[in-house]
PDB file of N, CA and C in Angstrom:
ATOM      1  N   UNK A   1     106.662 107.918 104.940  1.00  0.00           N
ATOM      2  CA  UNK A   1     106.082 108.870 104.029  1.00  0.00           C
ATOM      3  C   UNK A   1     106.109 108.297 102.618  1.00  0.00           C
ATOM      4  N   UNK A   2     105.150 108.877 101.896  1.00  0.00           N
ATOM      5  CA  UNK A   2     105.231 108.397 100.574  1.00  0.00           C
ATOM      6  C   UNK A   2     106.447 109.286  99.971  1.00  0.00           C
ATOM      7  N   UNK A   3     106.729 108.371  98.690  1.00  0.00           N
ATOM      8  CA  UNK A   3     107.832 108.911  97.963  1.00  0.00           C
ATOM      9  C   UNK A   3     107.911 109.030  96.675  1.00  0.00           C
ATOM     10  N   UNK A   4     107.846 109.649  95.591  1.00  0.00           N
ATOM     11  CA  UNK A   4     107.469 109.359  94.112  1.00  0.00           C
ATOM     12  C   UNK A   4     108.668 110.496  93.675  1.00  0.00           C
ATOM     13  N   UNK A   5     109.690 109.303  92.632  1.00  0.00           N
ATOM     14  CA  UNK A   5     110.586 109.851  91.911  1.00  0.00           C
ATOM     15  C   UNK A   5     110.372 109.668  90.534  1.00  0.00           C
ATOM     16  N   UNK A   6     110.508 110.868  89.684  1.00  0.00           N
ATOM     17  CA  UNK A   6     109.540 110.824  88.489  1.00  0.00           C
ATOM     18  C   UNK A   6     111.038 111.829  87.488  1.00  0.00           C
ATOM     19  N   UNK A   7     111.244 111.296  86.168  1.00  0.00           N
ATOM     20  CA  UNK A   7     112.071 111.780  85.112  1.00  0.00           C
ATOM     21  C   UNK A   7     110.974 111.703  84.214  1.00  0.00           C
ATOM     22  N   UNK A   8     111.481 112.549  82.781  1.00  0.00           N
ATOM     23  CA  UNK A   8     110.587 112.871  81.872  1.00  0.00           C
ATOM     24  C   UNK A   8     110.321 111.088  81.022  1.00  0.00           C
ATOM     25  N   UNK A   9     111.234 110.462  81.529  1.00  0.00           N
ATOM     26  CA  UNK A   9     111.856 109.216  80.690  1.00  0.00           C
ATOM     27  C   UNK A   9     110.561 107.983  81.572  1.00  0.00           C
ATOM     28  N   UNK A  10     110.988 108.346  82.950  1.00  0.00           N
ATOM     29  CA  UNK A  10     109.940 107.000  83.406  1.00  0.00           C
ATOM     30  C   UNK A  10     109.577 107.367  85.315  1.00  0.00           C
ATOM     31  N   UNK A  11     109.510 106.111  85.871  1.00  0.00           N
ATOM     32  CA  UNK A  11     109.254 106.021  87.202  1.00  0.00           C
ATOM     33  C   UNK A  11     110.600 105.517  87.777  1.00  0.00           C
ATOM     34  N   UNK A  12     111.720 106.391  88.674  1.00  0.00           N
ATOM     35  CA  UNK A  12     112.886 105.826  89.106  1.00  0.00           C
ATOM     36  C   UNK A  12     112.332 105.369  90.487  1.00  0.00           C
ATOM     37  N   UNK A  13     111.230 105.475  91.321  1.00  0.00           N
ATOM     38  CA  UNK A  13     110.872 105.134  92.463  1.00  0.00           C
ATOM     39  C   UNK A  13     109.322 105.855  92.813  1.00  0.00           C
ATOM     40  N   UNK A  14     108.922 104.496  93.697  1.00  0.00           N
ATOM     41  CA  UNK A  14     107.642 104.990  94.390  1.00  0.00           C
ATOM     42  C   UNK A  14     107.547 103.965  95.153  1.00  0.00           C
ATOM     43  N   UNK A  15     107.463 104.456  96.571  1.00  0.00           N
ATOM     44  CA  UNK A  15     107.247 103.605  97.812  1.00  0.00           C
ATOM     45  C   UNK A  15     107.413 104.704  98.775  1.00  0.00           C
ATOM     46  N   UNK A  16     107.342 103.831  99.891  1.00  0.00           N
ATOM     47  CA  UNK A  16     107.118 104.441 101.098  1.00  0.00           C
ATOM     48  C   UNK A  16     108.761 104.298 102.064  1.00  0.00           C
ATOM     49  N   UNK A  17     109.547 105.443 102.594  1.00  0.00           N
ATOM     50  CA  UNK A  17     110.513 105.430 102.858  1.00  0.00           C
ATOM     51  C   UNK A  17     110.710 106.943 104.126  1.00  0.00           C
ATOM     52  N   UNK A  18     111.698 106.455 104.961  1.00  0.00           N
ATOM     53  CA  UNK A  18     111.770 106.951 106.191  1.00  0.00           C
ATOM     54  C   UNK A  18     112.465 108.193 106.783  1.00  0.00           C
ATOM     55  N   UNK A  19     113.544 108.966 104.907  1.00  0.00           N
ATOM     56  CA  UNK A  19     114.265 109.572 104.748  1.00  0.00           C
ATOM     57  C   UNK A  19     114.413 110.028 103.479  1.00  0.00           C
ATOM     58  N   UNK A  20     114.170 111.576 103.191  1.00  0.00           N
ATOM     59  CA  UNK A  20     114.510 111.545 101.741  1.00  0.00           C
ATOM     60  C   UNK A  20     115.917 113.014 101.872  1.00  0.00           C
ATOM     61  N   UNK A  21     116.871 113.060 101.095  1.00  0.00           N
ATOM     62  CA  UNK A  21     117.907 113.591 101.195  1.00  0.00           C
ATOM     63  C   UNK A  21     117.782 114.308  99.289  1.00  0.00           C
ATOM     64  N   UNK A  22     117.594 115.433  99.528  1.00  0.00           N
ATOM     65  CA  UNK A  22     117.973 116.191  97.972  1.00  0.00           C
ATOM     66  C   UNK A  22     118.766 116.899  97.802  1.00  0.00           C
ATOM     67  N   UNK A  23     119.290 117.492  96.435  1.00  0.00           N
ATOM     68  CA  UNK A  23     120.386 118.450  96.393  1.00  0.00           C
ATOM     69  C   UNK A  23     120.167 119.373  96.045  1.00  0.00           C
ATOM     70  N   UNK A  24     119.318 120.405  97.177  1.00  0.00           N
ATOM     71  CA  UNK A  24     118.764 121.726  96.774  1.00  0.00           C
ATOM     72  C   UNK A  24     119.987 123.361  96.376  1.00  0.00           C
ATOM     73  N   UNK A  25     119.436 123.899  95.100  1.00  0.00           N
ATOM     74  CA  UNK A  25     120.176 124.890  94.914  1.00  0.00           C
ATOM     75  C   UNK A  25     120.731 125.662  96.298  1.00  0.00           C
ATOM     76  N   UNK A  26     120.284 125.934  97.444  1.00  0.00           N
ATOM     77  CA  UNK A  26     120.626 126.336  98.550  1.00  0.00           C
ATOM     78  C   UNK A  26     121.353 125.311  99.523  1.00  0.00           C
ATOM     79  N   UNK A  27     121.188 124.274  99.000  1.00  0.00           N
ATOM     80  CA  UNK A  27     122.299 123.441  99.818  1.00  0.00           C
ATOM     81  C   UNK A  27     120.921 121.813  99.804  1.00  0.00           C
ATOM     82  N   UNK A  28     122.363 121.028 100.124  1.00  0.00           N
ATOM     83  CA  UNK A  28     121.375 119.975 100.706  1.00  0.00           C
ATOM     84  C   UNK A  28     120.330 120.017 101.546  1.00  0.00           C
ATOM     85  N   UNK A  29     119.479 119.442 101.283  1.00  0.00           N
ATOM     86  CA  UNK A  29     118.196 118.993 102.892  1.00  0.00           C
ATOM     87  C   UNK A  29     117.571 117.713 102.932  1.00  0.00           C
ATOM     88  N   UNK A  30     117.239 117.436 103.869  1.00  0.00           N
ATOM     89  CA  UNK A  30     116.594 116.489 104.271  1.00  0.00           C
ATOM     90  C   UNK A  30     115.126 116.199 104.737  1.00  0.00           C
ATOM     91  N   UNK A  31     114.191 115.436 104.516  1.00  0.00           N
ATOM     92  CA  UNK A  31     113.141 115.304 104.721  1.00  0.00           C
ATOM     93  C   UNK A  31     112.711 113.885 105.719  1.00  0.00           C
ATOM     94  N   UNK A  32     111.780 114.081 106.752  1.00  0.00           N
ATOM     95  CA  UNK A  32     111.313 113.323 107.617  1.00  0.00           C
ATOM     96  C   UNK A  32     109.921 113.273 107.938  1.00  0.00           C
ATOM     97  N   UNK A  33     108.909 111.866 108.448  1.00  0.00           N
ATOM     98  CA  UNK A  33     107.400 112.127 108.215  1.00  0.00           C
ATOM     99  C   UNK A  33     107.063 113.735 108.844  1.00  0.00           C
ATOM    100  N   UNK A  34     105.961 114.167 108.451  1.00  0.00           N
ATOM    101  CA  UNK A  34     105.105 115.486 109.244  1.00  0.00           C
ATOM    102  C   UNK A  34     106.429 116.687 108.955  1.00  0.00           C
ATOM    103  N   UNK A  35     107.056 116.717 107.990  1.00  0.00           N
ATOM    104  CA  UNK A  35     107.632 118.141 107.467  1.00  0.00           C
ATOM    105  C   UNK A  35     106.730 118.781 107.083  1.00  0.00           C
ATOM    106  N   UNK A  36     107.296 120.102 107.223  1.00  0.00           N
ATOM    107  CA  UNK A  36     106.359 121.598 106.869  1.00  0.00           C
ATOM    108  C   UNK A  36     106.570 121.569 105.335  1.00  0.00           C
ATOM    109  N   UNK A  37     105.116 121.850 104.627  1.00  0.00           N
ATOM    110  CA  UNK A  37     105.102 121.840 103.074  1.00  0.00           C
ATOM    111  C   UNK A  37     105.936 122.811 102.489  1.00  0.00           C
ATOM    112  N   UNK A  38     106.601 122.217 101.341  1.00  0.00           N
ATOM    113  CA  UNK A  38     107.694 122.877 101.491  1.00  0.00           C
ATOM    114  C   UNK A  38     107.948 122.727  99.134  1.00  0.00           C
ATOM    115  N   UNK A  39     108.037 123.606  98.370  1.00  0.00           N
ATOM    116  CA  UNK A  39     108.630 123.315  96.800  1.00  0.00           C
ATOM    117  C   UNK A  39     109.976 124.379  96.860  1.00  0.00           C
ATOM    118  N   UNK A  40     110.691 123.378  96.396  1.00  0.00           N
ATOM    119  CA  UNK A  40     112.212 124.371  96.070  1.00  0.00           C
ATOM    120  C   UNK A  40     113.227 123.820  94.872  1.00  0.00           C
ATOM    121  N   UNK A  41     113.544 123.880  94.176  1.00  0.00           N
ATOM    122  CA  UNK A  41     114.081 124.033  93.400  1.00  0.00           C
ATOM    123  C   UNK A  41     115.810 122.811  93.356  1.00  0.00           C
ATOM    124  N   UNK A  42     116.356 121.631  92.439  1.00  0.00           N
ATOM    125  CA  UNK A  42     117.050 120.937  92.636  1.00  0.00           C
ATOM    126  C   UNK A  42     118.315 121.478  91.781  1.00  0.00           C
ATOM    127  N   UNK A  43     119.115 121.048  92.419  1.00  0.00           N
ATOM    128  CA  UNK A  43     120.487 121.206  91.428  1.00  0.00           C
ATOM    129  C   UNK A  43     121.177 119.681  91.258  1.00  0.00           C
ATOM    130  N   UNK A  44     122.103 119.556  89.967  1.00  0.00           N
ATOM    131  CA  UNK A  44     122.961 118.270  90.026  1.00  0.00           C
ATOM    132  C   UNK A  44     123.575 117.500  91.582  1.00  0.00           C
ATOM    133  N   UNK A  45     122.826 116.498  91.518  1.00  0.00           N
ATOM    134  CA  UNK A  45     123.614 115.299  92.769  1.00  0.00           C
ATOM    135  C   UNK A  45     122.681 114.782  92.825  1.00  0.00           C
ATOM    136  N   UNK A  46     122.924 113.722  93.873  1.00  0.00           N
ATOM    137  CA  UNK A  46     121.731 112.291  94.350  1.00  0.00           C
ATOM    138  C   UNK A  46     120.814 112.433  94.945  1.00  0.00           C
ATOM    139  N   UNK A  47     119.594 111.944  94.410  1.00  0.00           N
ATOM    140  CA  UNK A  47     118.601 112.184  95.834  1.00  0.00           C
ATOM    141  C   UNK A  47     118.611 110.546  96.352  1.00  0.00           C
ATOM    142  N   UNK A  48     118.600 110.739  97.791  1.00  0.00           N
ATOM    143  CA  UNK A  48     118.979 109.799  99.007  1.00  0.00           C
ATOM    144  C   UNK A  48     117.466 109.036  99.780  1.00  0.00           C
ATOM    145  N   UNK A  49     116.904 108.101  99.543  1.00  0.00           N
ATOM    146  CA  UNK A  49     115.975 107.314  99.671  1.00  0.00           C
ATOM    147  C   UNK A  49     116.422 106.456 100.921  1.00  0.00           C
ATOM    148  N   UNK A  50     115.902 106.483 102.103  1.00  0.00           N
ATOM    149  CA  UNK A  50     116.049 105.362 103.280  1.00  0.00           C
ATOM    150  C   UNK A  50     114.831 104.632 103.171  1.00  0.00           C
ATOM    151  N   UNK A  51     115.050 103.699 103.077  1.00  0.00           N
ATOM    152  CA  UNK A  51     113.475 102.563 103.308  1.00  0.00           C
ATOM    153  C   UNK A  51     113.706 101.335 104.539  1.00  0.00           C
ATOM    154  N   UNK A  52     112.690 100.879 104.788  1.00  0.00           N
ATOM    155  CA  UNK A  52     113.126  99.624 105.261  1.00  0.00           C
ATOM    156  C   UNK A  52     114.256  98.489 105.348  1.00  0.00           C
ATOM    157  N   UNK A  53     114.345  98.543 103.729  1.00  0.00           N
ATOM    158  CA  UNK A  53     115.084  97.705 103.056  1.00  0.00           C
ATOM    159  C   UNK A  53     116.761  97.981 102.862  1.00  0.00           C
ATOM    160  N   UNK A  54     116.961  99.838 103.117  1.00  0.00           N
ATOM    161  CA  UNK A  54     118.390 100.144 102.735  1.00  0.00           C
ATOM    162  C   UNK A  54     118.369 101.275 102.241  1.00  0.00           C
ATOM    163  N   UNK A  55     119.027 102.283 101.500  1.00  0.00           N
ATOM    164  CA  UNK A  55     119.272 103.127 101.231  1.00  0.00           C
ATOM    165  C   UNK A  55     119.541 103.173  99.871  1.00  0.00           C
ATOM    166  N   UNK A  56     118.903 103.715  98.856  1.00  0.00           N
ATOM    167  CA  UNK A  56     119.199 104.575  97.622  1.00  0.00           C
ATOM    168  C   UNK A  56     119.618 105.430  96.962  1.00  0.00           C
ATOM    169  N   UNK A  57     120.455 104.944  95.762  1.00  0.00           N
ATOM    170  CA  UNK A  57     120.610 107.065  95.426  1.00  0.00           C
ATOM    171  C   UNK A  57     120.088 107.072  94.143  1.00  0.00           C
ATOM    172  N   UNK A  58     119.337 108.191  93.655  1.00  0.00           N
ATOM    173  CA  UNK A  58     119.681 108.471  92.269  1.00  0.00           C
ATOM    174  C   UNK A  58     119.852 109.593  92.054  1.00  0.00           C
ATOM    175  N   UNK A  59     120.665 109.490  90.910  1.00  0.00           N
ATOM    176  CA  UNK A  59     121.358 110.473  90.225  1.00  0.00           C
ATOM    177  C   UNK A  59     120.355 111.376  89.244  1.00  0.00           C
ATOM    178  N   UNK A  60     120.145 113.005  89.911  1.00  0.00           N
ATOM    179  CA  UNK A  60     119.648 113.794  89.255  1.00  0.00           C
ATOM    180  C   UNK A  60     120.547 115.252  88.464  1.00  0.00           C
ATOM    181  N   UNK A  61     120.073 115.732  87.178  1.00  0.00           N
ATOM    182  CA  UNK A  61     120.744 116.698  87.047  1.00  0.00           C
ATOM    183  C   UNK A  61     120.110 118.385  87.526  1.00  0.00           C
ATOM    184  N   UNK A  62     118.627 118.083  88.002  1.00  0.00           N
ATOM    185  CA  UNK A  62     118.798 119.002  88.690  1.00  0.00           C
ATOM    186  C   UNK A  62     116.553 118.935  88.582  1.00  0.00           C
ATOM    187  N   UNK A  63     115.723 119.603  89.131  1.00  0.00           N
ATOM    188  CA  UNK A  63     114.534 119.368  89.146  1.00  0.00           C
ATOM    189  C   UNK A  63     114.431 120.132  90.094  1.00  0.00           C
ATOM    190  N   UNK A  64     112.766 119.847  90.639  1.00  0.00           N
ATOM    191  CA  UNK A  64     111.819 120.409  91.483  1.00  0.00           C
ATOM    192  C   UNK A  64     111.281 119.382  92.557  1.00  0.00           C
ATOM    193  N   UNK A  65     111.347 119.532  93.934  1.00  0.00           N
ATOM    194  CA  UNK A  65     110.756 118.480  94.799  1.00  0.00           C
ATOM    195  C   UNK A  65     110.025 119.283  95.570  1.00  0.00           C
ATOM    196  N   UNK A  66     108.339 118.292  96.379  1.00  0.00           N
ATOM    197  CA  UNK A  66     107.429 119.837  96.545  1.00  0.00           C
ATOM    198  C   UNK A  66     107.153 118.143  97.983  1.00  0.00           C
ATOM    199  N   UNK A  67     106.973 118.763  99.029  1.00  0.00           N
ATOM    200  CA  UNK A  67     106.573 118.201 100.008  1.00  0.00           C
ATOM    201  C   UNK A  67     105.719 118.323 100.390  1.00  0.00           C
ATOM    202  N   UNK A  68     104.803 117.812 100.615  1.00  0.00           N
ATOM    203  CA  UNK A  68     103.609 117.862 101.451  1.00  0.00           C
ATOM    204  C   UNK A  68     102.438 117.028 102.085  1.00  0.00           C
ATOM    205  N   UNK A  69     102.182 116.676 103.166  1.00  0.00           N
ATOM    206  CA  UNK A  69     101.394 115.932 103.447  1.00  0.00           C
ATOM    207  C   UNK A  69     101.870 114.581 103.800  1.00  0.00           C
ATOM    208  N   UNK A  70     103.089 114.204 104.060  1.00  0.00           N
ATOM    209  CA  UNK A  70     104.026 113.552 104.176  1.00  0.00           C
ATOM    210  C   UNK A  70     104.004 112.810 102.717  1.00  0.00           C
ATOM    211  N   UNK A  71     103.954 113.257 101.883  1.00  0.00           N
ATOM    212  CA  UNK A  71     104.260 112.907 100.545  1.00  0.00           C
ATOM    213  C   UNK A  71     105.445 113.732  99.940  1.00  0.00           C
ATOM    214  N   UNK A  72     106.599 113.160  99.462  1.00  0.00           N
ATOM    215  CA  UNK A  72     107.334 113.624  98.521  1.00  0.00           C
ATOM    216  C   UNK A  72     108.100 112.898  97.468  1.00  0.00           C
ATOM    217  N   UNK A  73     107.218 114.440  96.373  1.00  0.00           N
ATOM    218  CA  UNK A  73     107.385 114.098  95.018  1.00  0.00           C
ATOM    219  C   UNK A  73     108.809 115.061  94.623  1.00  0.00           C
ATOM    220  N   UNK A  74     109.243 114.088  93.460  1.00  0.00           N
ATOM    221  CA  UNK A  74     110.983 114.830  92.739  1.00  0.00           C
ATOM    222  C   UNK A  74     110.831 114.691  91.776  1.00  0.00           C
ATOM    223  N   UNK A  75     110.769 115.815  91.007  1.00  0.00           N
ATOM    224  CA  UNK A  75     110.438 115.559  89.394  1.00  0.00           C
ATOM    225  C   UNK A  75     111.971 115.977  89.128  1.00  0.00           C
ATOM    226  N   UNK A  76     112.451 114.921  88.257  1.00  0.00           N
ATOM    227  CA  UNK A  76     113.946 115.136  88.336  1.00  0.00           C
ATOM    228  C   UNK A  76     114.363 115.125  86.643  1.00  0.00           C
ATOM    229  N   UNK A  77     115.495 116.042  86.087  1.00  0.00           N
ATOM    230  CA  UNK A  77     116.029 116.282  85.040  1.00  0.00           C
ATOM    231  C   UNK A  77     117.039 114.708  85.245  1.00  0.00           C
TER     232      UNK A  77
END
C-alpha cells in the first residue's frame, strides 16, 4: 500500500509498505492492503512503517490518518 507521512515542517516518509501501525486516541491499530476506509484521529506515540527493507518508527505528537484505497496518509503534529 501506499504510504505518505506528512508534518507541517516536511515529508517524514512516502513509499510503499506492508504495515502501518498508529497511535489512535482509542487505542492503537493497525493497517494492511484492502482495509475498510477508515479517518480517526492520532494521539502522542510512533507510527510503525513495515517495508521491504525493515521497519520504522516515527515519532508523532498526535494528528489525523485517513485510509483509503490502500493508501495511507498521517498528517502528523
Amino acid at each position: 500500500m501506499k504510504v505518505e507521512i506528512i508534518t507541517p515542517d516536511k515529508e517524514l516518509f512516502k513509499g510503499e509498505a506492508s504495515y502501518v501501525g498508529v497511535p489512535g486516541v482509542d487505542g492503537s491499530m493497525g493497517f494492511l492492503n484492502n482495509h475498510a476506509p477508515l479517518i480517526t484521529v492520532l494521539r502522542a506515540g510512533e507510527v510503525k512503517v513495515k517495508t521491504d527493507t525493515g521497519e520504522q518508527l516515527f515519532p508523532v505528537k498526535g494528528g489525523v490518518v485517513e485510509v483509503s484505497n490502500n493508501t495511507v496518509i498521517v498528517l502528523a503534529e
